[in-house]
Protein backbone atom coordinates (compact mmCIF):
# COMPACT_ATOMS: atom_id res chain seq x y z
CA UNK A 1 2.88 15.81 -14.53
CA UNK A 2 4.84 18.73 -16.35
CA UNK A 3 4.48 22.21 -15.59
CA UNK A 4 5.66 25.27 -17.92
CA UNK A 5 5.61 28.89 -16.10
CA UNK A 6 6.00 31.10 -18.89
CA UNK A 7 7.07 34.88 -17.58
CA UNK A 8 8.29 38.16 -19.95
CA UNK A 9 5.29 39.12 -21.74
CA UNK A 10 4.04 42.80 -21.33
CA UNK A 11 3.63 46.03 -23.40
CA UNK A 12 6.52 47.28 -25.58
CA UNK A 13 6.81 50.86 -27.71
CA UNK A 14 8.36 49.97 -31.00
CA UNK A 15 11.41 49.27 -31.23
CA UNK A 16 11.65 48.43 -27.57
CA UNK A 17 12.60 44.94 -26.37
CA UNK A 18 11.11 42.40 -23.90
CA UNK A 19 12.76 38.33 -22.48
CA UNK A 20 10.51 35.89 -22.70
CA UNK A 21 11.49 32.61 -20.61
CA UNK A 22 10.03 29.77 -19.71
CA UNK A 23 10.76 26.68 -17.13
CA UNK A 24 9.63 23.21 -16.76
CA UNK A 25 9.19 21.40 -14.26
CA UNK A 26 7.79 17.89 -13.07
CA UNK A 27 8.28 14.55 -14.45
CA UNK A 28 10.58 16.04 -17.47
CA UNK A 29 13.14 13.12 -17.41
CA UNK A 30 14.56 14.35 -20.91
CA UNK A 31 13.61 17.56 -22.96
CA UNK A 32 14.69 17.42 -26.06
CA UNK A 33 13.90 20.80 -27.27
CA UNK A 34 12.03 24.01 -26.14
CA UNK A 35 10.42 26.50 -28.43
CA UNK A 36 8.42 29.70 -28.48
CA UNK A 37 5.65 29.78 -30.32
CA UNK A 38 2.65 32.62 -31.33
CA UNK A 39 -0.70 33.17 -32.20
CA UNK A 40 -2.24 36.71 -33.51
CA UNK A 41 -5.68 37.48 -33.28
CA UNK A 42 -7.12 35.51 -36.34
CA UNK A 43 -4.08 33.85 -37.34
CA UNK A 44 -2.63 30.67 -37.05
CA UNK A 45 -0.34 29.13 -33.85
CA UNK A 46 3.45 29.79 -35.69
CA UNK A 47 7.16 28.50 -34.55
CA UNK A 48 8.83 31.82 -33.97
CA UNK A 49 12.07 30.10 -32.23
CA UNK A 50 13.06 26.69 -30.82
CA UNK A 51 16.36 25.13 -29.40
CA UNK A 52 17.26 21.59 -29.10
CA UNK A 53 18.81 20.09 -25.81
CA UNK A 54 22.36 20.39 -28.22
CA UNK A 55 21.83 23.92 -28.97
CA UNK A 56 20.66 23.78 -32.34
CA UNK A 57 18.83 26.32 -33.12
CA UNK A 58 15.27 27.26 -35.55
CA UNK A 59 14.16 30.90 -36.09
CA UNK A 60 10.99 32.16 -38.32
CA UNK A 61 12.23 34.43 -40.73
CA UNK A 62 10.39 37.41 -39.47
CA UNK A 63 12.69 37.21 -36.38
CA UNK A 64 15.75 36.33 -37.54
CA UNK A 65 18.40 39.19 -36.30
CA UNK A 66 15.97 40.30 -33.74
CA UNK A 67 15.50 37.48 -31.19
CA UNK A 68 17.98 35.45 -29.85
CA UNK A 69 16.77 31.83 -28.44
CA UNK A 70 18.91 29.83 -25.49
CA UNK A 71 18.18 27.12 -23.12
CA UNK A 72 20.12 26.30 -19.77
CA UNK A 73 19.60 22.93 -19.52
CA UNK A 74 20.21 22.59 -15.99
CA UNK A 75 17.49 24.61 -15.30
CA UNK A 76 14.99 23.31 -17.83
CA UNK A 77 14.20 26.98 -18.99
CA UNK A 78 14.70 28.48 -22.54
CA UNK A 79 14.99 32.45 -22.60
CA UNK A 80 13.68 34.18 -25.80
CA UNK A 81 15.26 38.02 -25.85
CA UNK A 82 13.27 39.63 -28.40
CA UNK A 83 14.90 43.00 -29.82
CA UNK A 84 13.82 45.52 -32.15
CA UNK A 85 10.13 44.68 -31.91
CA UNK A 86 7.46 45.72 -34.20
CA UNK A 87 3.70 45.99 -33.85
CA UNK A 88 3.14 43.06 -36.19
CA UNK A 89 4.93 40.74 -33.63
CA UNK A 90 2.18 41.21 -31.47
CA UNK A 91 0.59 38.29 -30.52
CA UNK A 92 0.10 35.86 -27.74
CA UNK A 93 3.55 34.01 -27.12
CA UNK A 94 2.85 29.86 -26.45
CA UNK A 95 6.35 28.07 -24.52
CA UNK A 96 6.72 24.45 -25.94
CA UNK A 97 8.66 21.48 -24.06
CA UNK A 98 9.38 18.55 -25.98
CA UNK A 99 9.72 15.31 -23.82
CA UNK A 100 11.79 12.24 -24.64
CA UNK A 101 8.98 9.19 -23.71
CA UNK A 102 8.77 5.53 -24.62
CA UNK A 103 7.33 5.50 -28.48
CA UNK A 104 6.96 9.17 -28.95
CA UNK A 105 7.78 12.50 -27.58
CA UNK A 106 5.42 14.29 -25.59
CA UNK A 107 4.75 17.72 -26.39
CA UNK A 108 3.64 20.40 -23.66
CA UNK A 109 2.40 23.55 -23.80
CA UNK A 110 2.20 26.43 -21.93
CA UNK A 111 -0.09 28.89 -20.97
CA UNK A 112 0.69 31.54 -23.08
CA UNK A 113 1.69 34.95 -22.58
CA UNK A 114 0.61 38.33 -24.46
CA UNK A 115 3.20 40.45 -25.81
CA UNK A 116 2.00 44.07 -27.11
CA UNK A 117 3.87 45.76 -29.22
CA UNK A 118 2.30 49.31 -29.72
CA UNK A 119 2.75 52.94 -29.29
């Protein structure tokens, strides 16, 4: 069993800033990466950031300059300090924990938590 508590989400004026973060727990033996990922109403799931266990980093363009991603690997948890935020990055913000298994990595999701950006 892995668990993901997801925490940061909330209501933002523009321009305003909010941290996301995320930890997992359970049966992780190794996580490979974490991510933060979104869904708008009527829109598709999208990567908006994701860090591997080395520290590489992905961003979605929209983002990039405005959110930062990191993950303390001790503690299993990736942070996601969002900056500058507009109303179009509202949307419901999904954690993702990928898992080093036998075969093929196990991806986990969390529950998802709803970021508002509006004035």
């Amino acid at each position: 069993q892995v668990e993901l508590v997801e925490s940061g989400g909330g209501l933002v004026q523009p321009g305003g800033s909010l941290i996301l973060s995320c930890s997992a727990s359970g049966n992780l033996y190794v996580v490979n990466a974490m991510g933060w990922y979104r869904q708008a109403p009527g829109r598709q799931r999208e990567l908006v950031a994701a860090v591997t266990r080395d520290g590489n980093t992905n961003y979605a363009d929209s983002v990039k300059g405005r959110f930062t991603i990191s993950m303390d690997n001790a503690k299993n948890t990736v942070y996601l300090p969002m900056n500058s935020l507009k109303p179009e990055d509202t949307a419901v913000y999904y954690c993702d924990c990928n898992l080093a298994r036998p075969g093929r990595p196990l991806e986990v999701w969390g529950q998802g938590t709803l970021v508002t950006v509006s004035s």
